[in-house]
PDB file of N, CA and C in Angstrom:
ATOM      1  N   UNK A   1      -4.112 -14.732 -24.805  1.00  0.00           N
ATOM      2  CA  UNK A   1      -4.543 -14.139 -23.543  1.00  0.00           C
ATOM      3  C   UNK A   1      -6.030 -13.817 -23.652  1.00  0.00           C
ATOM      4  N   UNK A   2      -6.867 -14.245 -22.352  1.00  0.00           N
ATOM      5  CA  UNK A   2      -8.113 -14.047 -22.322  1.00  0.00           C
ATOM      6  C   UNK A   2      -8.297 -12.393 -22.314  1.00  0.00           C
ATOM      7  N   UNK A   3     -10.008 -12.062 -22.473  1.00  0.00           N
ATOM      8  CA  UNK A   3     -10.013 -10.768 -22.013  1.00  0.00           C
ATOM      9  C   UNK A   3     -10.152 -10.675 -20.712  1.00  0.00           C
ATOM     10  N   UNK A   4     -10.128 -11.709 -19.712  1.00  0.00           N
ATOM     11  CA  UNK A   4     -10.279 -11.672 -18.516  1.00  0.00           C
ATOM     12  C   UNK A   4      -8.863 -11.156 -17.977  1.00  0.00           C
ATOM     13  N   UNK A   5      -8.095 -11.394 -18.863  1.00  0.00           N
ATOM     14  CA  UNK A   5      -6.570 -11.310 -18.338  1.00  0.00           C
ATOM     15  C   UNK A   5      -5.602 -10.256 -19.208  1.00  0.00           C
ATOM     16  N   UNK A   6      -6.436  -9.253 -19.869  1.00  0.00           N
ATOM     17  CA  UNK A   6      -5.981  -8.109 -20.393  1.00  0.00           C
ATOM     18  C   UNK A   6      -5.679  -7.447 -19.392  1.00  0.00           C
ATOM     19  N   UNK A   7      -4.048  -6.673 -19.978  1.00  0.00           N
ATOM     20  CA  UNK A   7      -3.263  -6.037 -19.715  1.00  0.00           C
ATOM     21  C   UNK A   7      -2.813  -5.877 -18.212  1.00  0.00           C
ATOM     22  N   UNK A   8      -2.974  -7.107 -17.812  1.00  0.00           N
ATOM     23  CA  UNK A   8      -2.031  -7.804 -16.310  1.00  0.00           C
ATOM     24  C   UNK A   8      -0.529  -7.088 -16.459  1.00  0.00           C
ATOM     25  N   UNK A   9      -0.163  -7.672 -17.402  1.00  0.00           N
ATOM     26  CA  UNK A   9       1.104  -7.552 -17.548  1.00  0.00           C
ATOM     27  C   UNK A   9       2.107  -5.923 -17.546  1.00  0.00           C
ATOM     28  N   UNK A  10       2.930  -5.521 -15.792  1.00  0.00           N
ATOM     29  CA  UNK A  10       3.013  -4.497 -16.341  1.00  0.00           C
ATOM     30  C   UNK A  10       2.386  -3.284 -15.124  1.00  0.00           C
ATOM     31  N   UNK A  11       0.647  -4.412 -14.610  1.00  0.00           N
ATOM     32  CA  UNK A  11       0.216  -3.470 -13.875  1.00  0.00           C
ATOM     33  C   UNK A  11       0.453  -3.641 -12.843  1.00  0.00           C
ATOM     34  N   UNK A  12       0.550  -2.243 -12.171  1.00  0.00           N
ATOM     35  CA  UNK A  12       1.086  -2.459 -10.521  1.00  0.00           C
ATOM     36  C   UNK A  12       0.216  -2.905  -9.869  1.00  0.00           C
ATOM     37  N   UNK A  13       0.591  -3.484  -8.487  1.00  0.00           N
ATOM     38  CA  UNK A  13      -0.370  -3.093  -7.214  1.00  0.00           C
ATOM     39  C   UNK A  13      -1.210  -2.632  -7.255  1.00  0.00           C
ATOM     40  N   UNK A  14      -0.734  -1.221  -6.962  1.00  0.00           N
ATOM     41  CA  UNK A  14      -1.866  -0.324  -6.483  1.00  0.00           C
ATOM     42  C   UNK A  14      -2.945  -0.288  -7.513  1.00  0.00           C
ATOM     43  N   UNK A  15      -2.502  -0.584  -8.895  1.00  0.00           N
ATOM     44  CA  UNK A  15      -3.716  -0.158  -9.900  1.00  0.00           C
ATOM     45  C   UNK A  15      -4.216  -0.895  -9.763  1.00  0.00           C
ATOM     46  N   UNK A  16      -4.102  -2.470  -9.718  1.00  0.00           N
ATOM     47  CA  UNK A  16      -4.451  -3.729  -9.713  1.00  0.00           C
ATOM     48  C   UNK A  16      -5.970  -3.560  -8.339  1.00  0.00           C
ATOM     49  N   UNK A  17      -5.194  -3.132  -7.562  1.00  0.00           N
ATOM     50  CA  UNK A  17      -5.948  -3.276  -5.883  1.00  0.00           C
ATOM     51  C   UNK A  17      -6.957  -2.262  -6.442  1.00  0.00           C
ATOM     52  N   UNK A  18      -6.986  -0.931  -7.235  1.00  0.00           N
ATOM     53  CA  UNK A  18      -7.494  -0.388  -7.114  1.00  0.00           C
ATOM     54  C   UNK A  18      -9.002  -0.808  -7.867  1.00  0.00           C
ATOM     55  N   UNK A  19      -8.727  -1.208  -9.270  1.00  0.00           N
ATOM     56  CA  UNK A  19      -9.631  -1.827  -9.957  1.00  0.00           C
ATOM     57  C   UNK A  19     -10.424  -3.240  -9.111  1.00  0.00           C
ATOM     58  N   UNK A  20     -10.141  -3.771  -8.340  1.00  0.00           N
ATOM     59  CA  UNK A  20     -10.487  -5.132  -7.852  1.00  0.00           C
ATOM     60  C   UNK A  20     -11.140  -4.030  -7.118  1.00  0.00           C
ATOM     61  N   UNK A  21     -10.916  -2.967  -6.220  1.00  0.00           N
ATOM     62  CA  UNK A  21     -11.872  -1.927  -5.081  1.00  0.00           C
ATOM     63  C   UNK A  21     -13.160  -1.744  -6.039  1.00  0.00           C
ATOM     64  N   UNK A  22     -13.298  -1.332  -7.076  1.00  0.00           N
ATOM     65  CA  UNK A  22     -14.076  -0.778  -7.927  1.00  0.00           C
ATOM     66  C   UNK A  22     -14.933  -1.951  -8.329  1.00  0.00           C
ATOM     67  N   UNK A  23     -14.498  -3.103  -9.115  1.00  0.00           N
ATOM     68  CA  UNK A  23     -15.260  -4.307  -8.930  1.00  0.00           C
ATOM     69  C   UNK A  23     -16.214  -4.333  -8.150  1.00  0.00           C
ATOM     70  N   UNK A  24     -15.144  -4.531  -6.789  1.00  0.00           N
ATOM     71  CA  UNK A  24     -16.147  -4.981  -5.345  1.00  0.00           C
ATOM     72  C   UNK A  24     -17.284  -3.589  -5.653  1.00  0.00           C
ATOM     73  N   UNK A  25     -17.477  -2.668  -5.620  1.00  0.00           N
ATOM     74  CA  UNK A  25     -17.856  -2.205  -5.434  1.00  0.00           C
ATOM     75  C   UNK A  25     -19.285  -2.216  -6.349  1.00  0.00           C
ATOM     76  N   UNK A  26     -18.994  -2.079  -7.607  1.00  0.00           N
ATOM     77  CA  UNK A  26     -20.425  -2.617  -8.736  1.00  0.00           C
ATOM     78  C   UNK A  26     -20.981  -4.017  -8.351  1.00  0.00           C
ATOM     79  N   UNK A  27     -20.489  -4.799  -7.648  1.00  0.00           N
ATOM     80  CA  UNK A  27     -21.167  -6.120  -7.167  1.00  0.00           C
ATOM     81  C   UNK A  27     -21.920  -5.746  -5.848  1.00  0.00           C
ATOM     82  N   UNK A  28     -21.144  -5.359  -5.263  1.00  0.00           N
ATOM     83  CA  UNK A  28     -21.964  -4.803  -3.950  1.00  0.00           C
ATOM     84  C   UNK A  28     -23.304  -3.831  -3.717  1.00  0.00           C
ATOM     85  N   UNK A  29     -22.664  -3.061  -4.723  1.00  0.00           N
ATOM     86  CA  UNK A  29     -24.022  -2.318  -4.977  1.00  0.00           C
ATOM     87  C   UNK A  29     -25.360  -3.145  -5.913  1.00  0.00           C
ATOM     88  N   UNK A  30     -24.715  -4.518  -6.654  1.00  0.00           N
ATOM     89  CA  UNK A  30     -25.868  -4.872  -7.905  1.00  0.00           C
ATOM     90  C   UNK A  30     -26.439  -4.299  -8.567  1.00  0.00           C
ATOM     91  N   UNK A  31     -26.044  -3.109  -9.144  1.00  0.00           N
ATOM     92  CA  UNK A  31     -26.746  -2.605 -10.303  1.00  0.00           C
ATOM     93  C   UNK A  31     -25.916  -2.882 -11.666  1.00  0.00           C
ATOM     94  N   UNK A  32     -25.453  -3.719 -11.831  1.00  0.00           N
ATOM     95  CA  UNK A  32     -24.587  -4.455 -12.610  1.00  0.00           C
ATOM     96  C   UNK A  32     -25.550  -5.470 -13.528  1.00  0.00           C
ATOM     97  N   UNK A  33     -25.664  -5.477 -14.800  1.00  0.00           N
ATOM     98  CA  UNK A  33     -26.209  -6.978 -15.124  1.00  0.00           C
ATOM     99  C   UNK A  33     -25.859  -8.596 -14.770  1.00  0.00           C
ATOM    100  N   UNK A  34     -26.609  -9.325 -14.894  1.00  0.00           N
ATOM    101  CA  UNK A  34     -26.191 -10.892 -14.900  1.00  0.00           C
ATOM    102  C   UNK A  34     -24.763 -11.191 -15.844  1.00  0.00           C
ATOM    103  N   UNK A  35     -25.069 -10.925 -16.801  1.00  0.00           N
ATOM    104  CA  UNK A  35     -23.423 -11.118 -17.617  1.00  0.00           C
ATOM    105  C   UNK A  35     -22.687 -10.551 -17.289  1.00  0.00           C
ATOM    106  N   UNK A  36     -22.792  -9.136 -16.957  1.00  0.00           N
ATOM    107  CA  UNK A  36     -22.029  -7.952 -16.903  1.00  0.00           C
ATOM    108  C   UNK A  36     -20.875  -8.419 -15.398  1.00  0.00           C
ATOM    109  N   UNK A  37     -21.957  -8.806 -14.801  1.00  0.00           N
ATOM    110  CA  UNK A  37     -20.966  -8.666 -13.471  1.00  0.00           C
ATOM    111  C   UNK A  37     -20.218 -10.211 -12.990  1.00  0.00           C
ATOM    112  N   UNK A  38     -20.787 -11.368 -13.834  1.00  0.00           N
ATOM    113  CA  UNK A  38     -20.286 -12.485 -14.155  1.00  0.00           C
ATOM    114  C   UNK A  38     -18.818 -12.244 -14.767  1.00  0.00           C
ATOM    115  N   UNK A  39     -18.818 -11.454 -15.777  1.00  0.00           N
ATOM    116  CA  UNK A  39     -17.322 -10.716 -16.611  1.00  0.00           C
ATOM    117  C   UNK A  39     -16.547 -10.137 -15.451  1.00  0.00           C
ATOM    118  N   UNK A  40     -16.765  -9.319 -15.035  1.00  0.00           N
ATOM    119  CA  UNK A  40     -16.580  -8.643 -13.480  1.00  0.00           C
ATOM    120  C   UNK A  40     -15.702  -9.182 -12.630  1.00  0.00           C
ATOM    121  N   UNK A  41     -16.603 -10.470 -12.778  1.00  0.00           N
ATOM    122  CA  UNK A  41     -16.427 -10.989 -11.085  1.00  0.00           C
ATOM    123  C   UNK A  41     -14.894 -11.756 -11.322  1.00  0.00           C
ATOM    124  N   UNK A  42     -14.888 -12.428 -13.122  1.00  0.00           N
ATOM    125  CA  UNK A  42     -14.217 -13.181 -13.621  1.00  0.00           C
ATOM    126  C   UNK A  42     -12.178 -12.198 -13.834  1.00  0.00           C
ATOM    127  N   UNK A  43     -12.976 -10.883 -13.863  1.00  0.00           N
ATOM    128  CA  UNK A  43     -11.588 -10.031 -13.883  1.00  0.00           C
ATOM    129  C   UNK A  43     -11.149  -9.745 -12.605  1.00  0.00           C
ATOM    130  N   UNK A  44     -12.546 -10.101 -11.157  1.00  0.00           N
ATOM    131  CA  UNK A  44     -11.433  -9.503 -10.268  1.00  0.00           C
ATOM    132  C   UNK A  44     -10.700 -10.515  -9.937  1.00  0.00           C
ATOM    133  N   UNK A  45     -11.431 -11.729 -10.333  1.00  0.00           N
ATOM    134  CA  UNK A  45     -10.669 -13.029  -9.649  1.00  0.00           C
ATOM    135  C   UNK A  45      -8.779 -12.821 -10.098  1.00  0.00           C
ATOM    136  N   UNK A  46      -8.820 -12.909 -11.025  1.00  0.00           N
ATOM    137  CA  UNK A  46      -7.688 -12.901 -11.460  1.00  0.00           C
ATOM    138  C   UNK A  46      -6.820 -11.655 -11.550  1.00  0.00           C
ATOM    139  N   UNK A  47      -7.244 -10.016 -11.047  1.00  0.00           N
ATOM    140  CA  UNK A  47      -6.968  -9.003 -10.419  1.00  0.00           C
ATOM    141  C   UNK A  47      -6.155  -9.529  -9.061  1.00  0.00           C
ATOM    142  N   UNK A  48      -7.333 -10.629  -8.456  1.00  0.00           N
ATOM    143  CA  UNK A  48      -7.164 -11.028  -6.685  1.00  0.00           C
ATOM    144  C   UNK A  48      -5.338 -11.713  -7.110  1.00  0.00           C
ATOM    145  N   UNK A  49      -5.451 -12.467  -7.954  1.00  0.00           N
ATOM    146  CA  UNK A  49      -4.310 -13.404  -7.987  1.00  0.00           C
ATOM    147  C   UNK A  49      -3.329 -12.684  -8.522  1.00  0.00           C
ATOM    148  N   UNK A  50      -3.104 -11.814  -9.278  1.00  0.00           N
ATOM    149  CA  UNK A  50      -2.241 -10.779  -9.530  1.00  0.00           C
ATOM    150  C   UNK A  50      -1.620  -9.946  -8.352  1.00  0.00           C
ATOM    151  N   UNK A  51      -2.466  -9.666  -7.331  1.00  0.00           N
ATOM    152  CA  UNK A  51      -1.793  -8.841  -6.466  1.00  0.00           C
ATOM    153  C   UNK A  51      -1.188 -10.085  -5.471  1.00  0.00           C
ATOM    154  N   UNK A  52      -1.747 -11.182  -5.197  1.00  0.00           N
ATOM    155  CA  UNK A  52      -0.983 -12.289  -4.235  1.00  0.00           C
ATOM    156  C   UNK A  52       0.125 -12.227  -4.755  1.00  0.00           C
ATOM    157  N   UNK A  53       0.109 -12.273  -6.074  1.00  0.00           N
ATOM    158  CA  UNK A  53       1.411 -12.838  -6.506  1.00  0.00           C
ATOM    159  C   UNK A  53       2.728 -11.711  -6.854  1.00  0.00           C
ATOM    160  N   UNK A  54       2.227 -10.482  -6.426  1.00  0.00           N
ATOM    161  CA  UNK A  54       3.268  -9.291  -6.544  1.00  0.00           C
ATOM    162  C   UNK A  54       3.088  -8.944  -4.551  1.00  0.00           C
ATOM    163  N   UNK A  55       2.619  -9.442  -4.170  1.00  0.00           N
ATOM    164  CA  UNK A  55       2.685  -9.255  -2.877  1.00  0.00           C
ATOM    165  C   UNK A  55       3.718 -10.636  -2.437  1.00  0.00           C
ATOM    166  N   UNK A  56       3.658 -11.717  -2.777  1.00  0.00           N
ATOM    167  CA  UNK A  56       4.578 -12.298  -2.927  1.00  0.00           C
ATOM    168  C   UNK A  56       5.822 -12.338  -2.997  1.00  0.00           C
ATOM    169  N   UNK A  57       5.992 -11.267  -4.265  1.00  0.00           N
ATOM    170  CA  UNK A  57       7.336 -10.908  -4.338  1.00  0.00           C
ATOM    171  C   UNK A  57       8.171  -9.906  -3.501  1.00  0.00           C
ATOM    172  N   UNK A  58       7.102  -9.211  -2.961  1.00  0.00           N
ATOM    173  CA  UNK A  58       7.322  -8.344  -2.232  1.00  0.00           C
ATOM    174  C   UNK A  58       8.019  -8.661  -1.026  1.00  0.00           C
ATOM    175  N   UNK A  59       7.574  -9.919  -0.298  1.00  0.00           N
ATOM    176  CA  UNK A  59       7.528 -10.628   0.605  1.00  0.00           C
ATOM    177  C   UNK A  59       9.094 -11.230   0.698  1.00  0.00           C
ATOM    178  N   UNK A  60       9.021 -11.980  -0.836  1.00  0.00           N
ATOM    179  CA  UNK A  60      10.082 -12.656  -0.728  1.00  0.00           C
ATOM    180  C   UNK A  60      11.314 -11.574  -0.772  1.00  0.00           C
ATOM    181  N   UNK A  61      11.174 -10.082  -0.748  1.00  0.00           N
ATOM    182  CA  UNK A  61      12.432  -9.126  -1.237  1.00  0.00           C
ATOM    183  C   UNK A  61      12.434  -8.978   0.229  1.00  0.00           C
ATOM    184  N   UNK A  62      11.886  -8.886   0.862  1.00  0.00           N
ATOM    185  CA  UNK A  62      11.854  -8.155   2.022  1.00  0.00           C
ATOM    186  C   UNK A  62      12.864  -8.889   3.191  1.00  0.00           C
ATOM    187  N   UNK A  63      12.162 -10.364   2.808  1.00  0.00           N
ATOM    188  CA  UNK A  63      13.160 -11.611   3.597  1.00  0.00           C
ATOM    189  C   UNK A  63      14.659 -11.980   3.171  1.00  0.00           C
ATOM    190  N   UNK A  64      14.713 -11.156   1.819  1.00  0.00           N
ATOM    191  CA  UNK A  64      16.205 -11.193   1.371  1.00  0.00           C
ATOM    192  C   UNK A  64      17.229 -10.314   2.265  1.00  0.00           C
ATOM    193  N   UNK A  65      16.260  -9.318   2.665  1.00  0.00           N
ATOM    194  CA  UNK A  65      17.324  -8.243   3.142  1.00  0.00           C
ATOM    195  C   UNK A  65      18.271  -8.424   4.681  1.00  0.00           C
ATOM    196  N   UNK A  66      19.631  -8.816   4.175  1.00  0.00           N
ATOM    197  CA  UNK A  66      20.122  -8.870   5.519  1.00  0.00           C
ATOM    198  C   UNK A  66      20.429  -7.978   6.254  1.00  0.00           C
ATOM    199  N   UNK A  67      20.661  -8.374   7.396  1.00  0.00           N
ATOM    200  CA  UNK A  67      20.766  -7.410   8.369  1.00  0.00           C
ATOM    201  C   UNK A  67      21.667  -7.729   9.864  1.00  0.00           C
ATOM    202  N   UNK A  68      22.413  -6.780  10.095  1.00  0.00           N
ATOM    203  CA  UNK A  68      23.494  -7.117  11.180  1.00  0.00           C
ATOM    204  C   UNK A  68      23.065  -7.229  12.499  1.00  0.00           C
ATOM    205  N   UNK A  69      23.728  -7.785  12.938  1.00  0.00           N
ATOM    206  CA  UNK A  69      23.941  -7.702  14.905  1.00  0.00           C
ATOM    207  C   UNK A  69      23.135  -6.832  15.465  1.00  0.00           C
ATOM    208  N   UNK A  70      22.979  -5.490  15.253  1.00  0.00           N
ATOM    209  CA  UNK A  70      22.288  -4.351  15.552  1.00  0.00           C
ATOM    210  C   UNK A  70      21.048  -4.717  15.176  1.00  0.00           C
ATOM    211  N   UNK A  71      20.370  -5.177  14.321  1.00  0.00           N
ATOM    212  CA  UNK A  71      19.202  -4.993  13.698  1.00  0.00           C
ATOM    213  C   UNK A  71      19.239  -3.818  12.082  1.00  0.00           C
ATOM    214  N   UNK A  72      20.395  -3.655  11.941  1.00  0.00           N
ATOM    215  CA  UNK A  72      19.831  -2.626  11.007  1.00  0.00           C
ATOM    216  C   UNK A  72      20.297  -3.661   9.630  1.00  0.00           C
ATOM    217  N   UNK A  73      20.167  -3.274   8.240  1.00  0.00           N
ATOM    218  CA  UNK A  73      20.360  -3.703   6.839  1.00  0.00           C
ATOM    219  C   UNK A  73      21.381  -3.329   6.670  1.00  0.00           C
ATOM    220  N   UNK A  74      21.865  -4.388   6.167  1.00  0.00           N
ATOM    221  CA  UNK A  74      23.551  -4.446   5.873  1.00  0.00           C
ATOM    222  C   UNK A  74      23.477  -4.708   4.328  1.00  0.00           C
ATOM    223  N   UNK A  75      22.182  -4.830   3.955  1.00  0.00           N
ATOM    224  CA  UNK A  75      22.308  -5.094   2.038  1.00  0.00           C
ATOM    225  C   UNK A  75      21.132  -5.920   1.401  1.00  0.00           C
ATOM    226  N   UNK A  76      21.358  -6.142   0.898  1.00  0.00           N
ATOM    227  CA  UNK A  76      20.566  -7.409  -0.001  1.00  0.00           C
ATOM    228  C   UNK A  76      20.919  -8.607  -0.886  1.00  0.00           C
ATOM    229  N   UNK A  77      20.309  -9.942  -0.896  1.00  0.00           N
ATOM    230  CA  UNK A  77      20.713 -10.449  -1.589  1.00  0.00           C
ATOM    231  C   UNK A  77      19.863 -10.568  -2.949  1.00  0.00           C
ATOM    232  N   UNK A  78      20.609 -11.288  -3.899  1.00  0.00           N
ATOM    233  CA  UNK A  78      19.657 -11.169  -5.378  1.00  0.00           C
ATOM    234  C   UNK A  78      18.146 -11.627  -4.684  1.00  0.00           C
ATOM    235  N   UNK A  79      17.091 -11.292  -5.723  1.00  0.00           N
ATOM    236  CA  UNK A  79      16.045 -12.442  -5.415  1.00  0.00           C
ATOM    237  C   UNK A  79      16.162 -13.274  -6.517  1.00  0.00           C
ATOM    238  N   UNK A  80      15.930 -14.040  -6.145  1.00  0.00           N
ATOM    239  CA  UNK A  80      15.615 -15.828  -7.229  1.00  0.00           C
ATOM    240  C   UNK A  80      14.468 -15.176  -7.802  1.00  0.00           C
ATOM    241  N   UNK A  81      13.914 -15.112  -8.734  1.00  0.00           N
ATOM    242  CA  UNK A  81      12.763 -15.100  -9.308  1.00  0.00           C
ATOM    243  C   UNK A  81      12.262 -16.202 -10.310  1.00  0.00           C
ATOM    244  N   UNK A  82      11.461 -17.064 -10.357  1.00  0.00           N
ATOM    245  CA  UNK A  82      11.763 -17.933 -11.063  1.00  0.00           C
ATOM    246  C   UNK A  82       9.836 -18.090 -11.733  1.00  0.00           C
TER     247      UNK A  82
END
């Protein structure tokens, strides 16, 4: 595992979103070095793809959930996770 891709594993959302906020934020401002924020830019990328891909799942739980005649949830089915 790169250091670009330290300790993914594990982290939520919100921490995930939160650190990629913070990123954006040392780039935006540029007081960041040339390497520094090259490293940066390289962790939020893959921050960015971490949360698609738990938003994803999210997505796909959400569409599992059935639901009756009424509109309301009658349960869930497994999710496939694969």
């Amino acid at each position: 595992m790169s250091d670009v891709q330290t300790a993914l594993e594990g982290l939520s959302f919100e921490k995930a979103l939160a650190e990629l906020e913070t990123i954006v934020g040392h780039l935006e401002r540029g007081d960041v070095p040339l390497e520094e924020s090259i490293k940066i830019y390289e962790r939020g990328e893959v921050l960015k793809k971490h949360c698609e891909a738990l938003l994803k799942q999210a997505e796909t739980k959400v569409e599992k959930i059935r639901t009756g005649a009424n509109g309301q949830a009658t349960g869930t089915e497994p999710l496939d996770v694969e």
